[in-house]
Protein backbone atom coordinates (compact mmCIF):
# COMPACT_ATOMS: atom_id res chain seq x y z
CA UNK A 1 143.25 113.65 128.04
CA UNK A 2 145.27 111.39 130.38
CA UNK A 3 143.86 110.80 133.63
CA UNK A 4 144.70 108.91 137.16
CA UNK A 5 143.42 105.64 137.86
CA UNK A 6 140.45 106.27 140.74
CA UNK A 7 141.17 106.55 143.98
CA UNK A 8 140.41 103.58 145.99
CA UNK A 9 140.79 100.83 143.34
CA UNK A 10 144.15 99.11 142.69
CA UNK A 11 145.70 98.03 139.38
CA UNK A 12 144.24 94.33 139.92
CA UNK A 13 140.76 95.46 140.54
CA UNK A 14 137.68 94.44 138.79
CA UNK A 15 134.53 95.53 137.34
CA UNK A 16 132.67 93.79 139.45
CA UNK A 17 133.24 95.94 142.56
CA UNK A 18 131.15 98.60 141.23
CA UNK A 19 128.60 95.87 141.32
CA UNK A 20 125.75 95.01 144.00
CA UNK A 21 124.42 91.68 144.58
CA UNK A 22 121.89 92.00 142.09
CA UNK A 23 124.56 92.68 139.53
CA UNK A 24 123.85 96.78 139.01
CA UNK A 25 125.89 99.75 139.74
CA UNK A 26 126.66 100.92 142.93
CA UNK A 27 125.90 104.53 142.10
CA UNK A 28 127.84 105.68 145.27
CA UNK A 29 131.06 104.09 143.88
CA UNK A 30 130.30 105.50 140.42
CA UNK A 31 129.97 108.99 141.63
CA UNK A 32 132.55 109.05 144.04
CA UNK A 33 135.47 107.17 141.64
CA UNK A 34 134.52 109.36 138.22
CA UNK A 35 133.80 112.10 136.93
CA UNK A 36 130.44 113.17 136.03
CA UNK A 37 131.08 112.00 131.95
CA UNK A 38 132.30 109.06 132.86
CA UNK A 39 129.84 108.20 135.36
CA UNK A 40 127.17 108.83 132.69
CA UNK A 41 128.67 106.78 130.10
CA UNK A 42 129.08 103.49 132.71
CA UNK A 43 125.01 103.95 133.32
CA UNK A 44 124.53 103.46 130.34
CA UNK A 45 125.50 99.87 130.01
CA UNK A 46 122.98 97.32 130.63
CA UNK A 47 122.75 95.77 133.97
CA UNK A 48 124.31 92.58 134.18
CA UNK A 49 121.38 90.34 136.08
CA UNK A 50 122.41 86.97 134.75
CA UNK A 51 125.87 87.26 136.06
CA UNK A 52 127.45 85.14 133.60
CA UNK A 53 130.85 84.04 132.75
CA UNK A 54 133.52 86.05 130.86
CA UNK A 55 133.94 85.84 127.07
CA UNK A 56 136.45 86.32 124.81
CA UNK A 57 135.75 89.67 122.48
CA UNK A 58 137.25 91.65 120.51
CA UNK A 59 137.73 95.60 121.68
CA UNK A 60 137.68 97.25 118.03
CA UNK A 61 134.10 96.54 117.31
CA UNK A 62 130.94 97.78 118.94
CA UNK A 63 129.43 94.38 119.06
CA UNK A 64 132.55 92.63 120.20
CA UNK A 65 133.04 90.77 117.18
CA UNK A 66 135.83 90.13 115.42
CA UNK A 67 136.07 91.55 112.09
CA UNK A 68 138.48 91.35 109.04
CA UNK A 69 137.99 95.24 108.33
CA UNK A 70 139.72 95.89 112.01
CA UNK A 71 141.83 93.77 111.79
CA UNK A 72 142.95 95.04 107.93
CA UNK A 73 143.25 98.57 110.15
CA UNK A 74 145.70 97.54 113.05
CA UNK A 75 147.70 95.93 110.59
CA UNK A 76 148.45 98.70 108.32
CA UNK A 77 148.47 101.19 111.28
CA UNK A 78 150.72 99.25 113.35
CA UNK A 79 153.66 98.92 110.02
CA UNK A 80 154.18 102.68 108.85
CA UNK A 81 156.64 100.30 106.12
CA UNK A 82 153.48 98.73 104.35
CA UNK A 83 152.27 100.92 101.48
CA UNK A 84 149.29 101.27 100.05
CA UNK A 85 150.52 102.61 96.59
CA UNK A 86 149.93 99.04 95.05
CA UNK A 87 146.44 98.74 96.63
CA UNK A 88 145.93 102.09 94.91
CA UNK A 89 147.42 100.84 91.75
CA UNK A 90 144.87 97.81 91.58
CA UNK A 91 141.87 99.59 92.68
CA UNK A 92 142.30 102.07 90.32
CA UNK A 93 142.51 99.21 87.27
CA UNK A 94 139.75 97.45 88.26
CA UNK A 95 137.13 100.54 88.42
CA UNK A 96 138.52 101.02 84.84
CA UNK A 97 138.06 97.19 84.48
CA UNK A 98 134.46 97.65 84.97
CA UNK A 99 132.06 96.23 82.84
CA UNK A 100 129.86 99.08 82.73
CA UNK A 101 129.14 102.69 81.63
CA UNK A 102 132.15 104.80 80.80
CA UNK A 103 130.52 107.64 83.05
CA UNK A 104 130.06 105.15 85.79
CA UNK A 105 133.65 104.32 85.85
CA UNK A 106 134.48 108.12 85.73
CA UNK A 107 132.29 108.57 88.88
CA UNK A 108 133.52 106.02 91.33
CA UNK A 109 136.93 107.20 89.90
CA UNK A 110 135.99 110.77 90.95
CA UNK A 111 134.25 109.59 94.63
CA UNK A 112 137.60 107.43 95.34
CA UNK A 113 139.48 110.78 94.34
CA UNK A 114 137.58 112.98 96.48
CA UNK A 115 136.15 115.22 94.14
CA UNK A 116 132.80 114.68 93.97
CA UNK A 117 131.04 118.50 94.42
CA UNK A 118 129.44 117.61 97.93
CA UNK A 119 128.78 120.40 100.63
CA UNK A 120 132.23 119.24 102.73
CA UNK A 121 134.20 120.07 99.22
CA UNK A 122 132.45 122.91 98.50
CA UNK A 123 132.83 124.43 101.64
CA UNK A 124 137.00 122.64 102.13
CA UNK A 125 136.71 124.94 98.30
CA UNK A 126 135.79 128.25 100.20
CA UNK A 127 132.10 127.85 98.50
CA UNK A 128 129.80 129.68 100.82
CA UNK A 129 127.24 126.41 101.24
CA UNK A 130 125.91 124.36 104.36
CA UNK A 131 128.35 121.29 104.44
CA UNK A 132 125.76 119.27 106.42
CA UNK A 133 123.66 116.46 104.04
CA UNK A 134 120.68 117.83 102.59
CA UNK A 135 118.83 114.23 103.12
CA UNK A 136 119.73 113.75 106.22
CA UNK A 137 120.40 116.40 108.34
CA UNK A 138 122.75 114.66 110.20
CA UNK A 139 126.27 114.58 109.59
CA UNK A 140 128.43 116.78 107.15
CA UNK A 141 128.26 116.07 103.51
CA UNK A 142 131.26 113.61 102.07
CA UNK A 143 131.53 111.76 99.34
CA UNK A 144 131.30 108.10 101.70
CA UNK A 145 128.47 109.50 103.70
CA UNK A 146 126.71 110.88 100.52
CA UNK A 147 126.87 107.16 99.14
CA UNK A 148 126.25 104.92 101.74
CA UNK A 149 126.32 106.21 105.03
CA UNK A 150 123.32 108.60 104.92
CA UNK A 151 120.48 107.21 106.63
CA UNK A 152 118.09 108.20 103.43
CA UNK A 153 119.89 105.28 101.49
CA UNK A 154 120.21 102.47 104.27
CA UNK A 155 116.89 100.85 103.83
CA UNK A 156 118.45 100.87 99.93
CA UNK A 157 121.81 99.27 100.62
CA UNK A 158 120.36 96.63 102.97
CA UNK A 159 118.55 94.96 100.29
CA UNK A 160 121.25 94.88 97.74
CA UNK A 161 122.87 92.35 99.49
CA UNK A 162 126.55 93.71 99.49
CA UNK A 163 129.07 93.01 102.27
CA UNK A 164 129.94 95.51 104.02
CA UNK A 165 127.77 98.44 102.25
CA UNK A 166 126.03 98.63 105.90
CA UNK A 167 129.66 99.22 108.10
CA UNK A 168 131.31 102.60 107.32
CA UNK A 169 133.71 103.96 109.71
CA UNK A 170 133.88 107.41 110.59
CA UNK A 171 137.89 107.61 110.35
CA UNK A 172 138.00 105.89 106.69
CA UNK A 173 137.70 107.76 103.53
CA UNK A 174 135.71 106.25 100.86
CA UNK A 175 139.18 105.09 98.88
CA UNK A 176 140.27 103.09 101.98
CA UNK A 177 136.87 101.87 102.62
CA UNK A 178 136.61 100.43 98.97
CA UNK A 179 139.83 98.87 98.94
CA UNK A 180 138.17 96.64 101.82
CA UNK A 181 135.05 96.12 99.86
CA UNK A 182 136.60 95.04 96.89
CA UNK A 183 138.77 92.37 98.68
CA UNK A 184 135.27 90.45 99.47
CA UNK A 185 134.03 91.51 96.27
CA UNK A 186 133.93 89.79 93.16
CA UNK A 187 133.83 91.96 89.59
CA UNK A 188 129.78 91.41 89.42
CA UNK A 189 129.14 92.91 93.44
CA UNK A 190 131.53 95.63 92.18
CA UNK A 191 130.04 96.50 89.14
CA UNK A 192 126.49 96.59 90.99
CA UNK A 193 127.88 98.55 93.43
CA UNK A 194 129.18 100.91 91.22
CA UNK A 195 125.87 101.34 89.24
CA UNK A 196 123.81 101.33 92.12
CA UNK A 197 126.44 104.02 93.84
CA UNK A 198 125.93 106.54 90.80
CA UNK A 199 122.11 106.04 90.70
CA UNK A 200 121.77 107.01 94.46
CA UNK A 201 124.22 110.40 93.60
CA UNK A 202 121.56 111.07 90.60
CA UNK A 203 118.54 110.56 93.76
CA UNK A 204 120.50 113.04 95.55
CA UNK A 205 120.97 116.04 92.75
CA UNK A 206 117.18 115.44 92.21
CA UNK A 207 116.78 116.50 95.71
CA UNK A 208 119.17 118.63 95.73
CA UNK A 209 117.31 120.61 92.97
CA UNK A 210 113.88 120.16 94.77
CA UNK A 211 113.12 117.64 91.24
CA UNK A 212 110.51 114.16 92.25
CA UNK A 213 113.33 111.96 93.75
CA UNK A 214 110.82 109.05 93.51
CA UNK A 215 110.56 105.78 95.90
CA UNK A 216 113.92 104.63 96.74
CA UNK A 217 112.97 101.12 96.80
CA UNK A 218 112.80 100.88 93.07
CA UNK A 219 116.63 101.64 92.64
CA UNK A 220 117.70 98.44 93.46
CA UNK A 221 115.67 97.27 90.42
CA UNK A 222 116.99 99.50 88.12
CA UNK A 223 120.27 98.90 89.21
CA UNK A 224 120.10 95.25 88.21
CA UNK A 225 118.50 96.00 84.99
CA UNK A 226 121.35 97.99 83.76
CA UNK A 227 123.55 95.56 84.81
CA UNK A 228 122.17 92.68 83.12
CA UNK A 229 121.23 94.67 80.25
CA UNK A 230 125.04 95.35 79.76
CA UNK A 231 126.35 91.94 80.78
CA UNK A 232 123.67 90.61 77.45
CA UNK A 233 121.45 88.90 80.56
CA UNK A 234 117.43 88.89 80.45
CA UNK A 235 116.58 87.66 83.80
CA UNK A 236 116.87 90.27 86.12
CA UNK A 237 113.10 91.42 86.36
CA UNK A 238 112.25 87.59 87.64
CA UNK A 239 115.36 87.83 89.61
CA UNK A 240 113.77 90.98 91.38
CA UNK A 241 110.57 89.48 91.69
CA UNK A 242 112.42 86.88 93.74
CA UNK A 243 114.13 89.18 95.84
CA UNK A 244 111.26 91.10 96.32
CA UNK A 245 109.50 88.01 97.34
CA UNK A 246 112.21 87.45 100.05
CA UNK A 247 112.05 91.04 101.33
CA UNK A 248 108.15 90.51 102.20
CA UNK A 249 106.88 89.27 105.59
CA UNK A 250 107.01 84.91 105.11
CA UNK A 251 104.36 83.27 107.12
CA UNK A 252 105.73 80.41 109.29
CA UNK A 253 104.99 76.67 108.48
CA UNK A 254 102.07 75.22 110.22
CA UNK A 255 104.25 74.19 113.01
CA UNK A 256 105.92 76.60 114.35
CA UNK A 257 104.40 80.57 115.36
CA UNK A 258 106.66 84.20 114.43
CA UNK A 259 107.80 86.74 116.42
CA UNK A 260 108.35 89.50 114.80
CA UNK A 261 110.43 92.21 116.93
CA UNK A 262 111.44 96.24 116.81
CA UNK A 263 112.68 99.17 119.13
CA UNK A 264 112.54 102.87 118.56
CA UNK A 265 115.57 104.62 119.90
CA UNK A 266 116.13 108.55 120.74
CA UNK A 267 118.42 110.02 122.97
CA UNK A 268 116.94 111.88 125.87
CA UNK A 269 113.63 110.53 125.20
CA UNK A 270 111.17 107.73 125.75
CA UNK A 271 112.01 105.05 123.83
CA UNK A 272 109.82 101.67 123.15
CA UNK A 273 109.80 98.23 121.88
CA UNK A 274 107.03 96.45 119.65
CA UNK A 275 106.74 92.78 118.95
CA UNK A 276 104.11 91.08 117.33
CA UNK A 277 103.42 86.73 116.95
CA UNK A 278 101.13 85.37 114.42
CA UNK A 279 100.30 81.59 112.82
CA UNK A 280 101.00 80.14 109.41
CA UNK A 281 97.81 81.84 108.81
CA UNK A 282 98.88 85.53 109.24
CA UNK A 283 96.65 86.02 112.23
CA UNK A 284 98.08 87.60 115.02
CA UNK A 285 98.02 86.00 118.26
CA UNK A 286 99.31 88.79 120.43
CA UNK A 287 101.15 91.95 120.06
CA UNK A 288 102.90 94.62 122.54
CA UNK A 289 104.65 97.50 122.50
CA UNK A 290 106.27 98.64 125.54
CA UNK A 291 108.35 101.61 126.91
CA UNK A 292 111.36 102.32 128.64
CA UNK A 293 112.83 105.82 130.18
CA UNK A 294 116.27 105.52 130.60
CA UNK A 295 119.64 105.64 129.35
CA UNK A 296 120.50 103.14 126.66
CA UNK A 297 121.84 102.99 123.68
CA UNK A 298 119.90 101.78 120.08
CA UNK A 299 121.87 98.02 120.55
CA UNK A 300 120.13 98.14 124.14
CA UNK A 301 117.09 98.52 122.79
CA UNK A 302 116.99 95.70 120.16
CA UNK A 303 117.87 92.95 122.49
CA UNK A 304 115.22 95.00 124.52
CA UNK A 305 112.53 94.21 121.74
CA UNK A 306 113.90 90.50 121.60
CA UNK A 307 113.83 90.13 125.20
CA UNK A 308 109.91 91.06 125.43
CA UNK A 309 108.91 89.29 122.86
CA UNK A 310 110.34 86.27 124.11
CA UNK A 311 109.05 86.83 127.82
CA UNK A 312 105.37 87.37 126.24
CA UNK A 313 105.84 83.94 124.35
CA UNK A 314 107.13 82.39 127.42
CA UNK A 315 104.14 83.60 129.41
CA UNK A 316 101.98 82.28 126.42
CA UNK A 317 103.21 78.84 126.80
CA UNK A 318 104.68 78.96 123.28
CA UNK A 319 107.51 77.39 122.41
CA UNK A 320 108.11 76.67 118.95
CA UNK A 321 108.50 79.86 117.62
CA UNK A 322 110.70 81.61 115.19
CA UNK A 323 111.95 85.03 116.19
CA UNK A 324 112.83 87.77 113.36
CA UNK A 325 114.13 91.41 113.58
CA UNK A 326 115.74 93.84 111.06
CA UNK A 327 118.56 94.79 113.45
CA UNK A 328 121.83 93.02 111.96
CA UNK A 329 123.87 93.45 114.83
CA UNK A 330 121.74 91.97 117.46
CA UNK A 331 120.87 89.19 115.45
CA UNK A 332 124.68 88.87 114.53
CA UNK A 333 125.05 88.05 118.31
CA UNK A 334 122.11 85.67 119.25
CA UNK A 335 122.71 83.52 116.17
CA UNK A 336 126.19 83.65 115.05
CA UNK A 337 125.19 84.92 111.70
CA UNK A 338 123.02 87.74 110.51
CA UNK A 339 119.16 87.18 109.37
CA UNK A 340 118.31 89.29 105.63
CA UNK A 341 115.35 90.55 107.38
CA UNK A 342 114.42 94.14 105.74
CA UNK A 343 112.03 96.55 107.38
CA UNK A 344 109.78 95.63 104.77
CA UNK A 345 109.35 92.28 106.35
CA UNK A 346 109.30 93.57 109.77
CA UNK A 347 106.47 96.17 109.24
CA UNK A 348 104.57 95.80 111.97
CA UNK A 349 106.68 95.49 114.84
CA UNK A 350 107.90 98.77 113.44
CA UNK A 351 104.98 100.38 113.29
CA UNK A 352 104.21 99.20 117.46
CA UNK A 353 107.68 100.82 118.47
CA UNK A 354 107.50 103.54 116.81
CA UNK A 355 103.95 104.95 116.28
CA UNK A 356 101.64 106.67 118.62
CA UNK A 357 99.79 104.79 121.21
CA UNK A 358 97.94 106.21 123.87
CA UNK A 359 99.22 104.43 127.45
CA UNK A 360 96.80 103.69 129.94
CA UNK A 361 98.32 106.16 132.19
CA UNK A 362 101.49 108.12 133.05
CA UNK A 363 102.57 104.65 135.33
CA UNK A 364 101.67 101.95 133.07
CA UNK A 365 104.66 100.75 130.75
CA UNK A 366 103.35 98.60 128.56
CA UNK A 367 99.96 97.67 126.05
CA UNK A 368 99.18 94.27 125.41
CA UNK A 369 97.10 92.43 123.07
CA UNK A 370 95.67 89.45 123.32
CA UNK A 371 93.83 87.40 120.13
CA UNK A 372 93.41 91.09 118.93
CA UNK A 373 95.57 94.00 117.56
CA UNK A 374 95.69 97.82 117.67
CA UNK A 375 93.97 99.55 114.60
CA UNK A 376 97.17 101.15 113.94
CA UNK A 377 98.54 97.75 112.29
CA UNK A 378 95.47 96.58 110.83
CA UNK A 379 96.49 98.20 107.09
CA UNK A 380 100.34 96.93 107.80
CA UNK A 381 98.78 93.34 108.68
CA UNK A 382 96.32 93.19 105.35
CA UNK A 383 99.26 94.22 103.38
CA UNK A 384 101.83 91.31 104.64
CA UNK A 385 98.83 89.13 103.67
CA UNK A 386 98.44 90.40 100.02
CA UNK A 387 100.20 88.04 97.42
């Protein structure tokens, strides 16, 4: 839908006329220059209090990062003339490549083909079936989303450690999608992928047919084992043990404290932040959960959960102090780079955003802890202790 530029702004206007001296929106402007959508949406963007300068970013990612997969898009959409018949051609010969199970080949050959029997197929087939996932809830049934973009198998494909298992685009089939993959891939990250892809479609028959589906968090074991079992390795149970070790909460070193972050995020609802700092010791210091009702977005609401833990430090006095989170994204754009921080290892700031707690009052926004925690963590706590 193509709509006029609002009335009372010229072509060379900026954003920051919408803006008030204290940098937030001037809902008069918003409601008089949009429409009621559009309005809604601008809200929703965090208030710019810092006022400072502009940066550089790039419009085809949510995060305003640039990133190859985008840029692999407006290339190929832009020049109708390049073909992908020879990336075809090559992804096809290297899933046949595979060092692995002649039925796991045959699967990712039949995902990549599209005719895996999952609820979008079988209804596109005229199969009288709900075409929504049966894990999720969420989001119709294909063969990318069954794979990796359910939310039942993130936790799973964060740990394994595979670019870009984690960024699925709504607009790319699974074909397309692995074509990207395997350009950052080398044969081993394939081959795991493709193992680890047909154990998570076995999870999801299991469930399918009401069988025990098991822990999830095992998989990634298993996976390895059946890689290095056909490769003629023996070390992948230490090799797990390792990672394993890696996805568990780390104490800090004796000079420096942890802050250990989290936000819960639902739209239309009250959403809330946790954070948690501790010693070398595991003892924990302080810890605060802390909730917000407005309209945000789940981004927000991370740097949210930075934000507070940092301001309790601050009012602490503490300044050496290591800060960890499980969301990627956010982390992608305080540091520069991403931490490998699983929820596993952020436990207990999970648990303070997202658990019950009982508020003072209807006013009071916030819980706060002091040389003391909640009983709700104390079993979390114990357990990032045990060895």
């Amino acid at each position: 839908m193509m709509q006029s530029r609002p009335c009372g702004f010229d072509v060379f206007s900026n954003v920051s006329v919408l803006l008030d001296e204290t940098g937030k929106w001037r809902m008069d402007l918003l409601n008089q220059n949009f429409t009621e959508a559009e309005a809604a949406a601008i809200k929703k963007l965090p208030h710019n209090t810092r006022r400072g300068g502009d940066r550089w970013a790039w419009s085809l990612t949510s995060h305003g990062g640039f990133s190859v997969k985008t840029a692999y898009h407006v290339i190929h959409s832009s020049n109708p003339r390049l073909s992908f018949d020879e990336e075809h051609s090559q992804l096809w010969k290297k899933i046949w490549r595979m060092k692995t199970l002649p039925s796991t080949k045959h699967f990712v050959w039949r995902v990549a083909k599209d005719i895996l029997p999952t609820g979008e197929a079988l209804k596109r087939r005229g199969v009288d079936i709900d075409r929504m996932c049966g894990m999720c809830g969420e989001e119709a049934e294909t063969g990318i989303h069954a794979i990796i973009g359910c939310s039942s198998v993130h936790p799973f494909w964060s740990i394994s450690g595979l670019t870009l298992v984690t960024e699925i685009d709504a607009e790319v089939g699974f074909k397309e999608w692995l074509i990207m993959a395997m350009a950052q891939w080398g044969s081993k990250d394939l081959e795991l992928f493709a193992i680890a892809a047909q154990k998570v479609w076995e999870r999801r028959n299991k469930a399918r047919f009401r069988e025990g589906i098991g822990d999830i968090s095992g998989l990634w074991e298993r996976t390895m084992g059946v890689w290095h079992e056909l490769n003629g390795d023996t070390r992948p149970r230490d090799e797990q043990w390792d990672k394993d070790e890696c996805a568990r909460w780390q104490p800090p070193s004796w000079r420096f404290l942890k802050l250990n972050v989290d936000a819960s995020y639902k739209e239309g609802s009250t959403n809330r932040t946790g954070c948690i700092i501790r010693d070398y010791t595991g003892r924990c210091l302080a810890a605060q959960t802390k909730r917000y009702v407005m309209d945000t977005t789940v981004d927000i609401m991370e740097a949210l959960a930075v934000f507070d833990g940092l301001e309790m430090a601050t009012r602490m006095s503490i300044s050496d102090i290591i800060v960890e989170g499980d969301s990627l994204r956010v982390f992608n754009l305080l540091n520069g780079k991403g931490t490998d921080n699983t929820r596993d290892a952020n436990k207990v700031a999970h648990i303070l955003a997202h658990d019950h707690v009982d508020f003072l009052d209807d006013i009071s926004s916030s819980l706060v802890w002091l040389e003391d925690y909640p009983p709700l963590i104390c079993n979390a706590l114990r357990s990032d202790l045990l060895i």
